[in-house]
N, C-alpha and C. Protein backbone atom coordinates (compact mmCIF):
# COMPACT_ATOMS: atom_id res chain seq x y z
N UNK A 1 43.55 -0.71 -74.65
CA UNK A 1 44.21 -0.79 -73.36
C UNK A 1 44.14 0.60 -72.70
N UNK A 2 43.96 0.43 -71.18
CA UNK A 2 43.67 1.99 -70.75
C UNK A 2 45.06 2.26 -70.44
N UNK A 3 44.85 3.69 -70.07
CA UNK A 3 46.00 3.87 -69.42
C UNK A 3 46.56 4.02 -67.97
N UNK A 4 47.91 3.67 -67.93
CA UNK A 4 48.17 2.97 -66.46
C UNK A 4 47.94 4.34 -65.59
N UNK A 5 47.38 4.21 -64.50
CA UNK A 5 47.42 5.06 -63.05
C UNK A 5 48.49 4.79 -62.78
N UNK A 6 49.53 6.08 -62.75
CA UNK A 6 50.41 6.94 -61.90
C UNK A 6 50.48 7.43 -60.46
N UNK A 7 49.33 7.67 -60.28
CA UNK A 7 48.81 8.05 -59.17
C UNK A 7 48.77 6.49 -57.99
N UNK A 8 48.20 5.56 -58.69
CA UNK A 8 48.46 4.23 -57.61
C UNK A 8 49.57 4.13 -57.76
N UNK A 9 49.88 3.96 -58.75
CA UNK A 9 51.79 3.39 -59.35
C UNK A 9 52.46 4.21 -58.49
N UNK A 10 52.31 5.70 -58.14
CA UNK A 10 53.59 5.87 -57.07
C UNK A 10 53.35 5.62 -55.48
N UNK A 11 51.99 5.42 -55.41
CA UNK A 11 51.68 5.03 -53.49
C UNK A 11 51.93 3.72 -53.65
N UNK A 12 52.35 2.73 -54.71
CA UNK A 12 52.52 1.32 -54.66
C UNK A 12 54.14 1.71 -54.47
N UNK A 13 55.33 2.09 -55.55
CA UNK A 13 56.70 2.26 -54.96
C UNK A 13 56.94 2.88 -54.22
N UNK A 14 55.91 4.24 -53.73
CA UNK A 14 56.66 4.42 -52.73
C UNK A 14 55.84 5.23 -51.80
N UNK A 15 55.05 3.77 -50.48
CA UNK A 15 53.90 3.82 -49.71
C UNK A 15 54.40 4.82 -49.04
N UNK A 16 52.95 6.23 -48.30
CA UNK A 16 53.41 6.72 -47.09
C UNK A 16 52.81 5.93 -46.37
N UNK A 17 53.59 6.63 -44.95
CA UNK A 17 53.37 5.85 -43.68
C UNK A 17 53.07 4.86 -43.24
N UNK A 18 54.10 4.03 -43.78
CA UNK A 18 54.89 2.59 -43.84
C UNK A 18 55.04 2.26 -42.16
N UNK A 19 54.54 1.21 -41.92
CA UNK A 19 55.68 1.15 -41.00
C UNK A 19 54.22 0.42 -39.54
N UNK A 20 55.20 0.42 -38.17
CA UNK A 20 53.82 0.57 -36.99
C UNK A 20 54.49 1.67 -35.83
N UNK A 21 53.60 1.70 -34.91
CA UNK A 21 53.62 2.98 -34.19
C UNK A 21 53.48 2.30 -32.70
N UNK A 22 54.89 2.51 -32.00
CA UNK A 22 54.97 1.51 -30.73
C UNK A 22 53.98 2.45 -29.67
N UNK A 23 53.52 1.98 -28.98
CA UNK A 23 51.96 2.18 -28.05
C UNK A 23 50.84 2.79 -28.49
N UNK A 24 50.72 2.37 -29.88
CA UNK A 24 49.46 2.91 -30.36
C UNK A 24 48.69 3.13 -29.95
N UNK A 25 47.50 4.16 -30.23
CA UNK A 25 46.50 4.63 -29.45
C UNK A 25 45.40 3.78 -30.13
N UNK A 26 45.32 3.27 -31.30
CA UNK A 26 44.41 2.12 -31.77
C UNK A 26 45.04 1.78 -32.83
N UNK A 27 44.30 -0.08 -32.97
CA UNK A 27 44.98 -0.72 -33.58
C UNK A 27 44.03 -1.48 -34.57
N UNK A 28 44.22 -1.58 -35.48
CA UNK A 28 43.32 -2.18 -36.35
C UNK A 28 44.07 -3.39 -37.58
N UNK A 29 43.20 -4.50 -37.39
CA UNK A 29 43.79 -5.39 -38.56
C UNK A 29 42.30 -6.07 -39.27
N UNK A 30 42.28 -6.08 -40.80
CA UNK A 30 41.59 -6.89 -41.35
C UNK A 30 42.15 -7.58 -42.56
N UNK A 31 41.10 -8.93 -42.47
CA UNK A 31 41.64 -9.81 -43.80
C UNK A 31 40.74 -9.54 -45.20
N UNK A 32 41.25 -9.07 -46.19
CA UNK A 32 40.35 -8.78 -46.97
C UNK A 32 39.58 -10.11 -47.67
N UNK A 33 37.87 -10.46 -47.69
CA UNK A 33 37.77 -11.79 -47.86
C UNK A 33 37.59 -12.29 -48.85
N UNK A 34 38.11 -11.57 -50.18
CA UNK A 34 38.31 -11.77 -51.70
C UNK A 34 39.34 -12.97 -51.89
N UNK A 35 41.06 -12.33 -51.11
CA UNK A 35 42.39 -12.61 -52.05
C UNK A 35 42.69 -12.79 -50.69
N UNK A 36 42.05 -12.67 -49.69
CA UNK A 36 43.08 -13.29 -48.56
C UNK A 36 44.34 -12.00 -47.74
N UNK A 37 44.40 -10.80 -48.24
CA UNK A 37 45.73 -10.42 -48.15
C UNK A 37 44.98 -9.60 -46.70
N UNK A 38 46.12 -9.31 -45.92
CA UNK A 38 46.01 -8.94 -44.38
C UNK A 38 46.77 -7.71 -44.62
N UNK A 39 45.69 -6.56 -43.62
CA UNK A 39 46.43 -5.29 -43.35
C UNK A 39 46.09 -4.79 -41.69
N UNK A 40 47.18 -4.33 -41.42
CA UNK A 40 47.20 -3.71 -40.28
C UNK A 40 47.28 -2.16 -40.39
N UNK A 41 46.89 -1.10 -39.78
CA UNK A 41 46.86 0.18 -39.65
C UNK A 41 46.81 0.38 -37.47
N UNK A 42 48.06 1.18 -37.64
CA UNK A 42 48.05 2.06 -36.14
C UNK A 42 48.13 3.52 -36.06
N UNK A 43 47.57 4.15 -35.18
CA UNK A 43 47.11 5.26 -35.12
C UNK A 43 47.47 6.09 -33.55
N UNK A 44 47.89 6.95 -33.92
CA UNK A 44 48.41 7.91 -32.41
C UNK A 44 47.20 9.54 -32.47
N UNK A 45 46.52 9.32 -31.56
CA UNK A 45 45.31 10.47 -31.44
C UNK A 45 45.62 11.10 -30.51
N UNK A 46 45.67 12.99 -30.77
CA UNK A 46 45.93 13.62 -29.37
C UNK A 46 44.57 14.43 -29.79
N UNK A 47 44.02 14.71 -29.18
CA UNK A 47 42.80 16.27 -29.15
C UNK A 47 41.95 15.85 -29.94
N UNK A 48 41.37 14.42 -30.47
CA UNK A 48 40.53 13.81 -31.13
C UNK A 48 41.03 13.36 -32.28
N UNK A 49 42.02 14.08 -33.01
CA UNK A 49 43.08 13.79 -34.73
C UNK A 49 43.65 12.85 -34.19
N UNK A 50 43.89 12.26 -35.45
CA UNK A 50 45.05 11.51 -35.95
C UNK A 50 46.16 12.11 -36.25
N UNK A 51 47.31 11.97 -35.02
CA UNK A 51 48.38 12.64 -35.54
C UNK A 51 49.40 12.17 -36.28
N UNK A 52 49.38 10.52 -35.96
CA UNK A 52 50.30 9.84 -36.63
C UNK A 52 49.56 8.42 -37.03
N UNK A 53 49.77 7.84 -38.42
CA UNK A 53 49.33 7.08 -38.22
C UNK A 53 50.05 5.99 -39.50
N UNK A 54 50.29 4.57 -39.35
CA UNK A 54 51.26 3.50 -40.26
C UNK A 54 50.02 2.41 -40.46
N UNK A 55 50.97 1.32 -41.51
CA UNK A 55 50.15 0.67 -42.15
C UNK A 55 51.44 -0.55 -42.48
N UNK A 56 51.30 -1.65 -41.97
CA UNK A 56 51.98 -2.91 -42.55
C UNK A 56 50.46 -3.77 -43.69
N UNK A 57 51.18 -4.27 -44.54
CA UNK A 57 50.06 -5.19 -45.68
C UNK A 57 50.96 -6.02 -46.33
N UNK A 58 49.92 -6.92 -46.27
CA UNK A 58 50.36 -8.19 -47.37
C UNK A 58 49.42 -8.48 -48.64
N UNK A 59 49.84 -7.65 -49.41
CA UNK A 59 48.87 -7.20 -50.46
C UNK A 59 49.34 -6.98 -51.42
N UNK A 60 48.17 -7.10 -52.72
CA UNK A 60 49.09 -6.39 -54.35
C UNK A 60 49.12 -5.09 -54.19
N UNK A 61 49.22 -4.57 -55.31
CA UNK A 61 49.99 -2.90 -55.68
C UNK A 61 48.76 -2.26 -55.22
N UNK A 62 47.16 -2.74 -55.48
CA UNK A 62 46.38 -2.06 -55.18
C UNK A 62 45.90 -1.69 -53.77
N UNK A 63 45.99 -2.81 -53.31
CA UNK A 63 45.58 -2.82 -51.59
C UNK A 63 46.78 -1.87 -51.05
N UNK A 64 48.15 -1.93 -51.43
CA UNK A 64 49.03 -0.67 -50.88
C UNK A 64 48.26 0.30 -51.32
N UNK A 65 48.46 0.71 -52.28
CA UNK A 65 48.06 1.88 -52.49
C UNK A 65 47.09 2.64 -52.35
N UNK A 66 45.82 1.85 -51.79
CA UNK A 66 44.76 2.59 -51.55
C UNK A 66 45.48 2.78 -50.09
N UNK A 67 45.83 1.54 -49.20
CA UNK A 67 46.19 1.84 -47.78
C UNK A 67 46.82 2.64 -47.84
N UNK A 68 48.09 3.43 -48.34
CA UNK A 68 48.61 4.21 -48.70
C UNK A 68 48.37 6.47 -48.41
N UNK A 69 47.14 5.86 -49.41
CA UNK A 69 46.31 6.71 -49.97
C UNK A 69 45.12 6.96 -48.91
N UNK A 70 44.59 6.35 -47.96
CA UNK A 70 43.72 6.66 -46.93
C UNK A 70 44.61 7.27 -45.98
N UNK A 71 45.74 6.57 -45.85
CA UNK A 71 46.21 6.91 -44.33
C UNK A 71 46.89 8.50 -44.75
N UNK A 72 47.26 8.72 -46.23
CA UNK A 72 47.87 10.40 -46.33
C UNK A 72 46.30 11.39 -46.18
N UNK A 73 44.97 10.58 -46.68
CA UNK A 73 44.08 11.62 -46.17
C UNK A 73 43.65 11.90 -44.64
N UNK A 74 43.74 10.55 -44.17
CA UNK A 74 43.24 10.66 -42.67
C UNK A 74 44.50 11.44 -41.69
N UNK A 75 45.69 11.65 -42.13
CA UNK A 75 46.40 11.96 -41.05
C UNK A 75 45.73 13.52 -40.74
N UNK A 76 45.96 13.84 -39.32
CA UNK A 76 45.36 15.11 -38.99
C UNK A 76 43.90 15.35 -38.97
N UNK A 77 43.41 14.85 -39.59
CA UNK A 77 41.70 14.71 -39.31
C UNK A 77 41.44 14.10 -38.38
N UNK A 78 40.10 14.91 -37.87
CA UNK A 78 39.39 14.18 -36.63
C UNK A 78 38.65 13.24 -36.68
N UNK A 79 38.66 12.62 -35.71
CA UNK A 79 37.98 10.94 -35.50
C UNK A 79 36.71 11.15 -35.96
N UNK A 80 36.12 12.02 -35.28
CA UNK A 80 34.55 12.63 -35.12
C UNK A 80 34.24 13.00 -36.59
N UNK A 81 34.80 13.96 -37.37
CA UNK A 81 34.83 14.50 -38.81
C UNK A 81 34.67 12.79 -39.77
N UNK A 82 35.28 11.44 -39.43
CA UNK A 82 35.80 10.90 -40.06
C UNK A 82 34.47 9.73 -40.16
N UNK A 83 33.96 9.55 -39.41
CA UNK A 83 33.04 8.65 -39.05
C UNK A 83 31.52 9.10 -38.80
N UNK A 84 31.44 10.79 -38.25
CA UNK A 84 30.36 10.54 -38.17
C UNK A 84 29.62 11.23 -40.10
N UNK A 85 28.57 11.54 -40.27
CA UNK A 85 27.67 11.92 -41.27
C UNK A 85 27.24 11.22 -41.95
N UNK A 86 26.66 10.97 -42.89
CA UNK A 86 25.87 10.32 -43.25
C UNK A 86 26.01 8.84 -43.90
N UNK A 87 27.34 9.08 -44.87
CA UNK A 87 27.95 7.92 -45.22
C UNK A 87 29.37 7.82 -44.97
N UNK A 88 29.79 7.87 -43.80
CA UNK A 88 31.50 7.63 -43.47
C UNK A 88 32.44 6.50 -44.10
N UNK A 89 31.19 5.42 -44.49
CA UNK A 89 31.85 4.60 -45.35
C UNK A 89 32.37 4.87 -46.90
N UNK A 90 31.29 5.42 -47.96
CA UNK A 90 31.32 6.05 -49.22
C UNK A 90 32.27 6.72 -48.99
N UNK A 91 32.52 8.41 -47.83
CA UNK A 91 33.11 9.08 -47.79
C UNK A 91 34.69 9.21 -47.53
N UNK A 92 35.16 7.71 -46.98
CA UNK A 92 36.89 7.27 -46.85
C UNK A 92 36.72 6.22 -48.05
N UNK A 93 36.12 6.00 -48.59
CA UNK A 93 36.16 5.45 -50.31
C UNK A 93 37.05 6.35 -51.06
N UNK A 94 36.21 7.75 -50.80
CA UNK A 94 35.52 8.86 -51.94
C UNK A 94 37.34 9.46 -51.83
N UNK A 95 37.53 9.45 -50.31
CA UNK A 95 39.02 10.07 -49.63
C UNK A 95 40.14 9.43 -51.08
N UNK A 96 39.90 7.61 -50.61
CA UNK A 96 40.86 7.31 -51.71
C UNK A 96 41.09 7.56 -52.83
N UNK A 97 40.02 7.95 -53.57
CA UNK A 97 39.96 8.07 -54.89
C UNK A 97 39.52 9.22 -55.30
N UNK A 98 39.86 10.33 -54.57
CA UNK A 98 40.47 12.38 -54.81
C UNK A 98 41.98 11.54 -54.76
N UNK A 99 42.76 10.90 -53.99
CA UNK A 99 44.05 10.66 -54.12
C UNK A 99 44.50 10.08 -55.17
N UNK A 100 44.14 9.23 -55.52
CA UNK A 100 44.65 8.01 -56.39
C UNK A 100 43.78 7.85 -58.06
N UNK A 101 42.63 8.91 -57.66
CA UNK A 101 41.56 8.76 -59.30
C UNK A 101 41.17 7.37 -59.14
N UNK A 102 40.81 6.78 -60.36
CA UNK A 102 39.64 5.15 -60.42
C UNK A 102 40.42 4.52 -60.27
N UNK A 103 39.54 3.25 -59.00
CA UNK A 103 40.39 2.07 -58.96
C UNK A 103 39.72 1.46 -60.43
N UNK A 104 40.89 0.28 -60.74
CA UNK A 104 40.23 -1.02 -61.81
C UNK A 104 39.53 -1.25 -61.25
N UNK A 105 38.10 -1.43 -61.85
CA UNK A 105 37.10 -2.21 -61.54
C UNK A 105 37.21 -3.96 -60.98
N UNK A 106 38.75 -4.34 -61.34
CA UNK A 106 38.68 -6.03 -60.92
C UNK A 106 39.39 -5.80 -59.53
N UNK A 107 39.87 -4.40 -59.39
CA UNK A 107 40.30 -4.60 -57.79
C UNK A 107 39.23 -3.74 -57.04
N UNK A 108 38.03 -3.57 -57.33
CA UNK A 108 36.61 -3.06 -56.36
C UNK A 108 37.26 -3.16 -54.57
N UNK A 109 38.11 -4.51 -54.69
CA UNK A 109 38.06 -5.05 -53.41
C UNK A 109 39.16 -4.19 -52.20
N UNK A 110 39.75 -3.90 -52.74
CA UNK A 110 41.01 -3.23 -52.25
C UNK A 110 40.73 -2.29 -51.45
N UNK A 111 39.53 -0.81 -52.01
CA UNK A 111 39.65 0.12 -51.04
C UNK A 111 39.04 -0.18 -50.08
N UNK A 112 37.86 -1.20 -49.45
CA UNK A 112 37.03 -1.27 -48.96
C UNK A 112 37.87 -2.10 -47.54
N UNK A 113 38.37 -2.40 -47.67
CA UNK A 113 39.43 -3.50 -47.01
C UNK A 113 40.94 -2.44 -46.64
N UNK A 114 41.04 -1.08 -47.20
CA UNK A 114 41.93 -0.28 -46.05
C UNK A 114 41.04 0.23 -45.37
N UNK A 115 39.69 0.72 -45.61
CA UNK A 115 38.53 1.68 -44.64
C UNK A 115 38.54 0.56 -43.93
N UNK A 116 38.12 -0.69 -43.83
CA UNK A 116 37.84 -2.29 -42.80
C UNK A 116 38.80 -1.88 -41.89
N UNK A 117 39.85 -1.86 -42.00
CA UNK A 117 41.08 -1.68 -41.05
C UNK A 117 41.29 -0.23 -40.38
N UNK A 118 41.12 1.02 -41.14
CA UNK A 118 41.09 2.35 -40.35
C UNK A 118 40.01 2.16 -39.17
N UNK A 119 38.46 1.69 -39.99
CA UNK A 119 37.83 1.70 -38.94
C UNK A 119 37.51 0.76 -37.42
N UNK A 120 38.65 -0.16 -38.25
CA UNK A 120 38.60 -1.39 -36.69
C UNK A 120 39.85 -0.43 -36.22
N UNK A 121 40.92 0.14 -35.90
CA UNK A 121 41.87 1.23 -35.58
C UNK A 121 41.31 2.37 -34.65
N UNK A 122 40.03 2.44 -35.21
CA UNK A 122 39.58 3.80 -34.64
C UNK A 122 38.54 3.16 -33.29
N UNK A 123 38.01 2.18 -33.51
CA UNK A 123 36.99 1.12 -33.18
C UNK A 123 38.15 1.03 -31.64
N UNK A 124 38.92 0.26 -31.92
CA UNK A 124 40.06 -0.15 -31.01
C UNK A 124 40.32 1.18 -29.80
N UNK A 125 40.48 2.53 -30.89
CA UNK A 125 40.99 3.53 -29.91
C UNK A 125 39.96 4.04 -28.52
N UNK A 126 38.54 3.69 -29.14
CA UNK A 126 37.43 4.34 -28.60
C UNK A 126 37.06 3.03 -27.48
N UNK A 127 37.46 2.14 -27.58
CA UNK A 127 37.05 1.04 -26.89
C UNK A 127 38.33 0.93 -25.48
N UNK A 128 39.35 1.22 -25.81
CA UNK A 128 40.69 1.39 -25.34
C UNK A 128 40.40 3.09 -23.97
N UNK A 129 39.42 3.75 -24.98
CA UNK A 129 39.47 4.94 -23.88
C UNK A 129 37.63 4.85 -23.46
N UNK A 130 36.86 3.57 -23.79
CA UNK A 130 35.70 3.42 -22.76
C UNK A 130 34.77 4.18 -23.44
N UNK A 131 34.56 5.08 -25.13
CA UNK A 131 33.80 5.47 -25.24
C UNK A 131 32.98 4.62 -26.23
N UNK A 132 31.67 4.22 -25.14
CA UNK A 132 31.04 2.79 -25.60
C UNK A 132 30.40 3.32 -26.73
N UNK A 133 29.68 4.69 -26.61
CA UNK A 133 28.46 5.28 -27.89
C UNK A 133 29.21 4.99 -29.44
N UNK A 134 30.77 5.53 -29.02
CA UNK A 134 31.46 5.49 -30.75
C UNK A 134 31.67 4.68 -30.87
N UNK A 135 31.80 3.31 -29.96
CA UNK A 135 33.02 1.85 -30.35
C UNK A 135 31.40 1.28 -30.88
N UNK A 136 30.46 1.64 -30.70
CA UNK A 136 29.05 1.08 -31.15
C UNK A 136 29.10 1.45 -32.51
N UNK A 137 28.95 2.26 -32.71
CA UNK A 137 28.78 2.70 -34.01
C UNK A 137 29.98 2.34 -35.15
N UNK A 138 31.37 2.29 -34.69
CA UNK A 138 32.16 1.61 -35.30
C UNK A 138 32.14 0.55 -35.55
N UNK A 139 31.83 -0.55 -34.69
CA UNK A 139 30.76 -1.95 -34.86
C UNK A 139 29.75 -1.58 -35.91
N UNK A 140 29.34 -0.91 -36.08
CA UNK A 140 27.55 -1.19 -36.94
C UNK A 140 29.05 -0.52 -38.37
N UNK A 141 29.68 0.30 -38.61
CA UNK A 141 30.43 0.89 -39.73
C UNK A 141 31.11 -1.02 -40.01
N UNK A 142 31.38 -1.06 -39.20
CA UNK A 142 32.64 -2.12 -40.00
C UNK A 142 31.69 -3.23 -40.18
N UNK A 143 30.63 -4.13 -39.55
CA UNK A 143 29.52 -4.71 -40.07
C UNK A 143 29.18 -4.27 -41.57
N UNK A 144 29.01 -2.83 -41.93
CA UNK A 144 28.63 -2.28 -42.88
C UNK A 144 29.58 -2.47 -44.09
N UNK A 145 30.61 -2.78 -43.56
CA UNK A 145 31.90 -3.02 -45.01
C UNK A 145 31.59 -4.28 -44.81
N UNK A 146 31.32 -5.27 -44.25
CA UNK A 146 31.11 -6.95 -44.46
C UNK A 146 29.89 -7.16 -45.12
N UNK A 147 28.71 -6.21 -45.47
CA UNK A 147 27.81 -6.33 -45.85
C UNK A 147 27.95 -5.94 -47.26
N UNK A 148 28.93 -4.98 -47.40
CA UNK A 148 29.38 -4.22 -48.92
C UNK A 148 30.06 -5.76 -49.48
N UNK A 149 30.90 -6.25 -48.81
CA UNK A 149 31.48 -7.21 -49.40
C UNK A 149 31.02 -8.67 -49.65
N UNK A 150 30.06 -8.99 -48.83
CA UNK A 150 28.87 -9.84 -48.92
C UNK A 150 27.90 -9.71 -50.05
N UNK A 151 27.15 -8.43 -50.25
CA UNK A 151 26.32 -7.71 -51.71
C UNK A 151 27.22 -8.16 -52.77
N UNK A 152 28.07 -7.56 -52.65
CA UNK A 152 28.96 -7.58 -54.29
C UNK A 152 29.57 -9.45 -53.88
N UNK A 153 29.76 -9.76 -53.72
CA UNK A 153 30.11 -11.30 -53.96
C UNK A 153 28.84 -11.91 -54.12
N UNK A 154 27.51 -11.69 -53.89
CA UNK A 154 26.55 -12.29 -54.41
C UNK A 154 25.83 -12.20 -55.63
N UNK A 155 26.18 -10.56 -55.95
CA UNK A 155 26.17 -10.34 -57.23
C UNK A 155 26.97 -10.86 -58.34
N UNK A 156 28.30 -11.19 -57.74
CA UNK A 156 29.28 -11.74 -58.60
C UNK A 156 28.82 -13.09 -58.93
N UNK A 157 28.26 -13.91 -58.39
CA UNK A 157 27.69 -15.30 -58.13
C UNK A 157 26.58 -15.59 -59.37
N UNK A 158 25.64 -14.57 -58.85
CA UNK A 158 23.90 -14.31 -59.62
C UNK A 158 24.62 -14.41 -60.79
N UNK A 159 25.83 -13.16 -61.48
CA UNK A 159 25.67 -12.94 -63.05
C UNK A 159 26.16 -13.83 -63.93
């Protein structure tokens, strides 16, 4: 038997930035399409950062806690820093897990499904203030987590 993560175990009792953020500057919700469970993330941007940003979920210990665990790395970082380079997807993975160390391998599904939601959030904000080049590319990012989650469920199928 391994041993239990501490590190999820305390963003599961006791999530930051709980909660929603009345006139959000973007808004993001996805259903994760494993287990069904729904998360929302809102976000308040001044000077390109994230200055504030919450998370309601209907989820196990893991899906908190990664949501948890993204939204304490993303606060204060810039939109631009967050999305653009080479793999923005890997790289708010990579965010969760400097926080939290290895997910279980039977919850793969969890972190991929709080990045789904930051980046429909950020998607929302850029579309909300007309900048068509980034709300594009946030489209082709969040396509890109339906495709992550599409791969690995077909693999799950094949073995």
């Amino acid at each position: 038997m391994s041993e239990p993560n501490f590190k999820l175990l305390d963003h599961f009792t006791n999530p930051r930035n709980v909660g929603s953020i009345e006139n959000a500057d973007g808004f993001g919700s996805a259903k994760n399409p494993i287990n069904g469970y729904q998360t929302d993330i809102y976000i308040k941007v001044e000077d390109g950062q994230i200055k504030d940003i919450k998370f309601k979920t209907f989820g196990c210990t893991v899906t908190i806690a990664t949501t948890s665990a993204l939204t304490e790395a993303v606060k204060g970082k810039s939109l631009t820093d967050l999305i653009d380079g080479d793999n923005p997807i890997e790289n708010l993975m990579n965010l969760i897990e400097e926080i939290l160390g290895p997910i279980p391998e039977k919850n793969w599904h969890c972190s991929p499904t709080a990045v789904q939601t930051l980046l429909s959030a950020i998607h929302d904000f850029y579309k909300k203030n007309k900048e068509t080049d980034k709300a594009c590319l946030l489209e082709k990012l969040q396509e890109d987590v339906d495709n992550y989650f599409e791969k690995y469920m077909k693999n799950i199928i094949e073995e």
